[in-house]
PDB file of N, CA and C in Angstrom:
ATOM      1  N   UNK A   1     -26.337  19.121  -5.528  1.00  0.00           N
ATOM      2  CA  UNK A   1     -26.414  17.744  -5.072  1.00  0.00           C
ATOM      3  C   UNK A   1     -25.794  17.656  -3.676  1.00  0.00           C
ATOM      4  N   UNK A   2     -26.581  16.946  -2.992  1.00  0.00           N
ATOM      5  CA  UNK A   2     -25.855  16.786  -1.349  1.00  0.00           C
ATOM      6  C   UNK A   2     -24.809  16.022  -1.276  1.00  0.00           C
ATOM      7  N   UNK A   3     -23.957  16.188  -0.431  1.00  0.00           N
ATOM      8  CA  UNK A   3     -22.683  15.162   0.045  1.00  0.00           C
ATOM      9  C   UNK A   3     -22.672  15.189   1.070  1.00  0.00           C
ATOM     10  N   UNK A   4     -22.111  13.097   1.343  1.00  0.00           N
ATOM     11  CA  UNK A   4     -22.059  12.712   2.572  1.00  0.00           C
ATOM     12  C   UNK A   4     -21.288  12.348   3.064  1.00  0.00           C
ATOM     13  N   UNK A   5     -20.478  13.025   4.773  1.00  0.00           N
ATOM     14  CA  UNK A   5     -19.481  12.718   4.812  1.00  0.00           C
ATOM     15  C   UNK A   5     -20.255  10.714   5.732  1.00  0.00           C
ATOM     16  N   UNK A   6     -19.162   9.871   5.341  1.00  0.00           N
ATOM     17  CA  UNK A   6     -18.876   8.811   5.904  1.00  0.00           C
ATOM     18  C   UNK A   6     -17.849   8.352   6.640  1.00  0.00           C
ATOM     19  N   UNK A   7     -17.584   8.201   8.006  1.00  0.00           N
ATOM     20  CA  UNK A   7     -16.661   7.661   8.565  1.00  0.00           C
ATOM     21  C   UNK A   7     -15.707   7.074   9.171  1.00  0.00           C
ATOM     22  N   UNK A   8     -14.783   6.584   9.316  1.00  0.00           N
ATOM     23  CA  UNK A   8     -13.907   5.478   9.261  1.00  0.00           C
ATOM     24  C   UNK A   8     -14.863   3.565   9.364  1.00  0.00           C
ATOM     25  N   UNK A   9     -15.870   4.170  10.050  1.00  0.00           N
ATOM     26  CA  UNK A   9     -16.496   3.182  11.284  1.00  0.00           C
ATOM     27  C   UNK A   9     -17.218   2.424  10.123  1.00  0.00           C
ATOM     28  N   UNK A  10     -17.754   3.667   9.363  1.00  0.00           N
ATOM     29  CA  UNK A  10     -18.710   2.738   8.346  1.00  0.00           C
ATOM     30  C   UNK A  10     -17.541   2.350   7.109  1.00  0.00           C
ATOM     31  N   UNK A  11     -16.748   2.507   6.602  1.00  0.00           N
ATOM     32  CA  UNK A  11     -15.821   1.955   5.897  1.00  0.00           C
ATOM     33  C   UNK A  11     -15.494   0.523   6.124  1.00  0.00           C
ATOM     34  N   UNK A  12     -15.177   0.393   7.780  1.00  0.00           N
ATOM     35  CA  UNK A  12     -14.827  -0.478   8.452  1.00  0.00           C
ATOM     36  C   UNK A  12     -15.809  -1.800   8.029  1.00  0.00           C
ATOM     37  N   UNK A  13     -16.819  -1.383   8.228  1.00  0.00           N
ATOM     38  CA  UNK A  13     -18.381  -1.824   8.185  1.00  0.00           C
ATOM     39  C   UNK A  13     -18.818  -2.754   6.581  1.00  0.00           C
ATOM     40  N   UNK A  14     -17.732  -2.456   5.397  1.00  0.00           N
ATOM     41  CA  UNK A  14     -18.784  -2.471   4.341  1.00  0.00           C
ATOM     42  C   UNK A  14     -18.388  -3.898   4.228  1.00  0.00           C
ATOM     43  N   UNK A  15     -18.190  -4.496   4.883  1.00  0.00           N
ATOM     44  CA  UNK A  15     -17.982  -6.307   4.832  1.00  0.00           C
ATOM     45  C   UNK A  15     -19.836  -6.393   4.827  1.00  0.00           C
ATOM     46  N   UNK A  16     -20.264  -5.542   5.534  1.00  0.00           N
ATOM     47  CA  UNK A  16     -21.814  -5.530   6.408  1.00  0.00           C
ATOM     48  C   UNK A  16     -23.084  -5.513   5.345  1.00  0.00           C
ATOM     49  N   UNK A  17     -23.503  -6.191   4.863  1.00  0.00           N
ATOM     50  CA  UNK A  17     -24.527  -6.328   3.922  1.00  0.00           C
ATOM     51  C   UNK A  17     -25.753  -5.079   4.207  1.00  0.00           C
ATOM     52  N   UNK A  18     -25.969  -4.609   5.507  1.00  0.00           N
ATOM     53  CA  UNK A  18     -26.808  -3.549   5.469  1.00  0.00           C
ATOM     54  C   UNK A  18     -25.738  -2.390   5.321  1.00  0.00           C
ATOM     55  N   UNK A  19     -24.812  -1.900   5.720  1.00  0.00           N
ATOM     56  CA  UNK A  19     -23.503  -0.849   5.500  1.00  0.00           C
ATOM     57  C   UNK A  19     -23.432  -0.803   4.022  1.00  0.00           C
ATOM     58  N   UNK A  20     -23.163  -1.986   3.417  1.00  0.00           N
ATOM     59  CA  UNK A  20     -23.000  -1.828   1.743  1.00  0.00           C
ATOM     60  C   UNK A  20     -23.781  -1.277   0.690  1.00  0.00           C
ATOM     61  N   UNK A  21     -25.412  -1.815   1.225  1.00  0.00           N
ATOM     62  CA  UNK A  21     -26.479  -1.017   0.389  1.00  0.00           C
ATOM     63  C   UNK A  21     -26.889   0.059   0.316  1.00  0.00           C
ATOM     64  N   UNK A  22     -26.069   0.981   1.674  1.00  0.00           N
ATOM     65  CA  UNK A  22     -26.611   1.974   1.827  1.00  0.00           C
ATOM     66  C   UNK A  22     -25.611   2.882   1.441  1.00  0.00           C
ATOM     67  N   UNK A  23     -24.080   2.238   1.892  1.00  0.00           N
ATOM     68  CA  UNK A  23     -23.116   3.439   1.399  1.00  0.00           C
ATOM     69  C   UNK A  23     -22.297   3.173   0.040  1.00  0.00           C
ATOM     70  N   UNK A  24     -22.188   1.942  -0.551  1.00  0.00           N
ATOM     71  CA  UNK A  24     -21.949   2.128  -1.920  1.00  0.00           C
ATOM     72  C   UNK A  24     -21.980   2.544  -3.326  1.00  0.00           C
ATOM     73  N   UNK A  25     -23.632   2.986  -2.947  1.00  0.00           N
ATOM     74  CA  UNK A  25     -24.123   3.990  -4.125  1.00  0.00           C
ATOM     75  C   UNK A  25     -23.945   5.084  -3.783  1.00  0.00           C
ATOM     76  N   UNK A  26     -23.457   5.847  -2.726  1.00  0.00           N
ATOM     77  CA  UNK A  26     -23.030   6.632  -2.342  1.00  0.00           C
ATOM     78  C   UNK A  26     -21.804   7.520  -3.006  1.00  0.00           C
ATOM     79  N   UNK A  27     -20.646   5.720  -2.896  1.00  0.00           N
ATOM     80  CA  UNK A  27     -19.484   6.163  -3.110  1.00  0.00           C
ATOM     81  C   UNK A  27     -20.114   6.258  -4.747  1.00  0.00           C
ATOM     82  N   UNK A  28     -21.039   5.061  -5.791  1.00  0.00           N
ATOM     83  CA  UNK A  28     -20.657   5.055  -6.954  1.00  0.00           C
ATOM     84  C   UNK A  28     -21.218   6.278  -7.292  1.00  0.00           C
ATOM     85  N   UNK A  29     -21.689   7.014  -6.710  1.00  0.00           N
ATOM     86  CA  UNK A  29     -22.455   8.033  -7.217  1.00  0.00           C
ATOM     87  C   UNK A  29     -21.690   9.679  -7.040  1.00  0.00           C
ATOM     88  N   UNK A  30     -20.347   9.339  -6.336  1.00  0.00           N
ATOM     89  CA  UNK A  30     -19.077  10.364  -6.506  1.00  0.00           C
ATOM     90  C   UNK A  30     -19.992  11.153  -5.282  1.00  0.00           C
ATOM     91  N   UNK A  31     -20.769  11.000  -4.395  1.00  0.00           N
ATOM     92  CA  UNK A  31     -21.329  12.143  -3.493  1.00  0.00           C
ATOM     93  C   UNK A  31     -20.848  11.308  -2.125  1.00  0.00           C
ATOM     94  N   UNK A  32     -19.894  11.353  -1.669  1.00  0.00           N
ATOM     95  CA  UNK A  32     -19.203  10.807  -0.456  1.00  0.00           C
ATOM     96  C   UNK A  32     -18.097  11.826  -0.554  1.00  0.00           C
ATOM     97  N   UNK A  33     -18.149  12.996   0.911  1.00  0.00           N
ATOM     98  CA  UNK A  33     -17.238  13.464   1.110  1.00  0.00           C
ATOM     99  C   UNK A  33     -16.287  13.484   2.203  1.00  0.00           C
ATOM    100  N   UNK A  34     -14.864  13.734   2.951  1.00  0.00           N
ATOM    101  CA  UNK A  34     -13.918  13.681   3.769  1.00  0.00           C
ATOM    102  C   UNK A  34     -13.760  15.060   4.008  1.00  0.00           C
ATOM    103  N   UNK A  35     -12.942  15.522   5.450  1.00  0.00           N
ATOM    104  CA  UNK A  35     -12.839  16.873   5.724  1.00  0.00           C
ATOM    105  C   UNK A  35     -11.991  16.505   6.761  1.00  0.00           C
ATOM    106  N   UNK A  36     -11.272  17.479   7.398  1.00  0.00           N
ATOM    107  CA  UNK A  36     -10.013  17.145   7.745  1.00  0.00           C
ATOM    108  C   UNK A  36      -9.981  16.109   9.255  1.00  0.00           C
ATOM    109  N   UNK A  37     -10.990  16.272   9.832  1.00  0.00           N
ATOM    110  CA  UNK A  37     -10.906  15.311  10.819  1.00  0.00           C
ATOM    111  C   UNK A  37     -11.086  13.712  10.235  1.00  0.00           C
ATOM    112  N   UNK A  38     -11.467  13.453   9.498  1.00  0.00           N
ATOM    113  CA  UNK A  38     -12.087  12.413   9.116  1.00  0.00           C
ATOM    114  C   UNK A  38     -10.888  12.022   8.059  1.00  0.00           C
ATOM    115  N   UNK A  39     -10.010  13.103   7.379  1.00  0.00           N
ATOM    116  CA  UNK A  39      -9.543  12.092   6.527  1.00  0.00           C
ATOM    117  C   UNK A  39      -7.857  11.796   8.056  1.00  0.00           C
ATOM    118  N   UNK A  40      -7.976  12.303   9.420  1.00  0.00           N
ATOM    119  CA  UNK A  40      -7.005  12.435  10.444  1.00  0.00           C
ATOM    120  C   UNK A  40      -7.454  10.897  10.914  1.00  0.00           C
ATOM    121  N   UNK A  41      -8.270  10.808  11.158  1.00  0.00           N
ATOM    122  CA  UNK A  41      -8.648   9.751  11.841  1.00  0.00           C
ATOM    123  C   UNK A  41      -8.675   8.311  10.658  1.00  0.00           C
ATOM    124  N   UNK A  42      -8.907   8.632   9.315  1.00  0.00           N
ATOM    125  CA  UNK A  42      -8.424   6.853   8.254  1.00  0.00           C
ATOM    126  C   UNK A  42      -7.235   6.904   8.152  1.00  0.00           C
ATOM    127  N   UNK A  43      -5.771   8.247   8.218  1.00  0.00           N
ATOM    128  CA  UNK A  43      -4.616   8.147   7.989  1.00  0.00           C
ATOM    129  C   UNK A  43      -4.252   7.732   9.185  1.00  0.00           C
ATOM    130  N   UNK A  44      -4.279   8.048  10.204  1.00  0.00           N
ATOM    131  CA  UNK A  44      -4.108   7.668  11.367  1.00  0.00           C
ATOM    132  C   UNK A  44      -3.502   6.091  11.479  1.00  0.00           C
ATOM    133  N   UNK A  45      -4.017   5.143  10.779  1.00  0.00           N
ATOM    134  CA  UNK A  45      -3.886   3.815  10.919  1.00  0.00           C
ATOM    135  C   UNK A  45      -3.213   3.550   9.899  1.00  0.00           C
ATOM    136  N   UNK A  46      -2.246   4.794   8.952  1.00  0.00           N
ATOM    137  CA  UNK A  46      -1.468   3.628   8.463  1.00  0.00           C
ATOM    138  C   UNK A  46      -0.184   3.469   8.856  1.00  0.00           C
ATOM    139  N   UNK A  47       0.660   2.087   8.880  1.00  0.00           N
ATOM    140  CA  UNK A  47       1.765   1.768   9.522  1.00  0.00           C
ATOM    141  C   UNK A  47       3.198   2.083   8.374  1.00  0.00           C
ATOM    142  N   UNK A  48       2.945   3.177   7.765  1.00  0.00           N
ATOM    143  CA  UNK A  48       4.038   3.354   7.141  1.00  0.00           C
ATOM    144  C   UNK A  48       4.406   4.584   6.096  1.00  0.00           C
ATOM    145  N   UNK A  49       4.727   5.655   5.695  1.00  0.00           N
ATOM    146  CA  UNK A  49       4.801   6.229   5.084  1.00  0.00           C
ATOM    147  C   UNK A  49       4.329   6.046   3.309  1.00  0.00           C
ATOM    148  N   UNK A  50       4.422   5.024   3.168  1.00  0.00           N
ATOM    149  CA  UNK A  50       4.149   4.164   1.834  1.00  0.00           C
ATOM    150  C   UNK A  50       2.578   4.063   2.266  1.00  0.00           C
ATOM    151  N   UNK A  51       1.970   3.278   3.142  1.00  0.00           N
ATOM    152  CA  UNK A  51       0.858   3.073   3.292  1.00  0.00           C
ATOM    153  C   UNK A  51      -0.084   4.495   3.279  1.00  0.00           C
ATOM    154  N   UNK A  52       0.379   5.438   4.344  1.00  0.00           N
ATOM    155  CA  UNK A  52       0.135   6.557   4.568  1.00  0.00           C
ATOM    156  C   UNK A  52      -0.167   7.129   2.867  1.00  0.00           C
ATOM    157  N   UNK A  53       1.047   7.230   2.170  1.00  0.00           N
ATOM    158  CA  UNK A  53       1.002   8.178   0.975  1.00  0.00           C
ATOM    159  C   UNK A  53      -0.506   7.197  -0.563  1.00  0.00           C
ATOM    160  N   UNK A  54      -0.505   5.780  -0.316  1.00  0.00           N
ATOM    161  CA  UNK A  54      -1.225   5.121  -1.458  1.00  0.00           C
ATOM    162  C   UNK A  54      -2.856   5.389  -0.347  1.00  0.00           C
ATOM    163  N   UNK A  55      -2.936   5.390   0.883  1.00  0.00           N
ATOM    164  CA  UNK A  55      -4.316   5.459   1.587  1.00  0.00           C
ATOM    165  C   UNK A  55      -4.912   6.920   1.172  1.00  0.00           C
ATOM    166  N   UNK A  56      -3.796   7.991   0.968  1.00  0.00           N
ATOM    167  CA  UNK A  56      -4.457   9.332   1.380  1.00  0.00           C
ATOM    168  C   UNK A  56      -4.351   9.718  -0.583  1.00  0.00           C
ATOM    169  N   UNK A  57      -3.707   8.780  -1.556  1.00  0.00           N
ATOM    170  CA  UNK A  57      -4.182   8.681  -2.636  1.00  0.00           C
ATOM    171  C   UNK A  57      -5.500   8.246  -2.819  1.00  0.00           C
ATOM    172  N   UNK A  58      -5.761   7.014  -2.944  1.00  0.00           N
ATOM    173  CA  UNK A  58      -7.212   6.666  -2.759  1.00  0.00           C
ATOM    174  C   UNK A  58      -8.474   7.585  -2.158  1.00  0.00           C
ATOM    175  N   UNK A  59      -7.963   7.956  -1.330  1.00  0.00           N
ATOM    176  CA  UNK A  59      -9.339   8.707  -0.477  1.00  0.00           C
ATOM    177  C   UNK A  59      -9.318   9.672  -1.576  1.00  0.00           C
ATOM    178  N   UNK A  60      -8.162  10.743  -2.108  1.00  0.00           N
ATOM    179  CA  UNK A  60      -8.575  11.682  -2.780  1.00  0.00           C
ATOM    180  C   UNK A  60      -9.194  11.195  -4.542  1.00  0.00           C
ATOM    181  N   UNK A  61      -9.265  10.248  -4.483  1.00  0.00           N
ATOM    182  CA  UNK A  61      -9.709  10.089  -5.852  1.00  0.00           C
ATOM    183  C   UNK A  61     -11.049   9.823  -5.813  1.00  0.00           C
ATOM    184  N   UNK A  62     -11.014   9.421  -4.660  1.00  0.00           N
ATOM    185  CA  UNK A  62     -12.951   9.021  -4.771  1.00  0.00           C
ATOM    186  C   UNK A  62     -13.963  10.117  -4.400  1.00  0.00           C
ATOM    187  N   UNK A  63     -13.646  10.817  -3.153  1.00  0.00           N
ATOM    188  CA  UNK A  63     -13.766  11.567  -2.079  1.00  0.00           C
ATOM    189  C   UNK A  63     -14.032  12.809  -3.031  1.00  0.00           C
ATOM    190  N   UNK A  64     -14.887  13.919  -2.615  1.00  0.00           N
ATOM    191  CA  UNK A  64     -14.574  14.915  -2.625  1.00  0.00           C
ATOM    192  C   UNK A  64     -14.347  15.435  -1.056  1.00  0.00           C
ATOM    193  N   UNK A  65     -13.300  16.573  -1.106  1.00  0.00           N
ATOM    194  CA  UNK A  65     -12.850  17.329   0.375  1.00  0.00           C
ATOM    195  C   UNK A  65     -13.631  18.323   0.408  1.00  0.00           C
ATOM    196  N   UNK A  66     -13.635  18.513   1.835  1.00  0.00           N
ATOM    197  CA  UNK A  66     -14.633  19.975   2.253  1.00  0.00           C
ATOM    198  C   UNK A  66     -13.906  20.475   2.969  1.00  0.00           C
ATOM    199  N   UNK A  67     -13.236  22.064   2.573  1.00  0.00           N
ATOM    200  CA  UNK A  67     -12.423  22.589   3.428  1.00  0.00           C
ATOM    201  C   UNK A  67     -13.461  23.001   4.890  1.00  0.00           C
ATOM    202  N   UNK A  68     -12.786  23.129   6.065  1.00  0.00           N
ATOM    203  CA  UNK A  68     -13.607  23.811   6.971  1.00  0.00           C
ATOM    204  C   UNK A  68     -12.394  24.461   7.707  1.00  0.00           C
ATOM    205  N   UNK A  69     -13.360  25.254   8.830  1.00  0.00           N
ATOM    206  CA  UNK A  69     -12.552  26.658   9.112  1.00  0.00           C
ATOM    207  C   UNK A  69     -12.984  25.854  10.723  1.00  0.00           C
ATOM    208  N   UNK A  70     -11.483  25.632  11.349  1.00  0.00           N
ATOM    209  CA  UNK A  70     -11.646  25.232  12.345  1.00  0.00           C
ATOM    210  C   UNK A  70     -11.732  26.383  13.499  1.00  0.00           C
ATOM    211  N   UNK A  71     -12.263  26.709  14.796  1.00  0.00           N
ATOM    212  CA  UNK A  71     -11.897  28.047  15.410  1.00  0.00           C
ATOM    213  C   UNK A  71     -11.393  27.416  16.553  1.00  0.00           C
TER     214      UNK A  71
END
């Protein structure tokens, strides 16, 4: 099964009635994945260690990760 990474921008987005139809079955369908730039850039914005630690919970519960080999 394919996985898709989605990011920050379209998260941002799912207020967006065309953003929602397209990436929510996405998420309900467990095939939405994160990889290390992407989960750098949603932690990025949080203002607190607390925020930081419940944001980068969430992502891993939904998310599957894709390791990659940076060079």
């Amino acid at each position: 099964m394919p996985l898709f990474l989605v990011d920050t921008s379209a998260y941002a987005r799912m207020g967006y009635e065309s953003v929602r139809t397209r990436v929510a079955p996405l998420l309900h369908a467990g095939i939405v994945a994160s990889c290390a730039a992407l989960e750098a850039e949603a932690l990025y914005s949080a203002r607190s260690p607390e925020e930081y630690e419940k944001l980068h919970a969430q992502r891993a519960a939904i998310l599957t990760y894709l390791v990659s080999e940076d060079l």
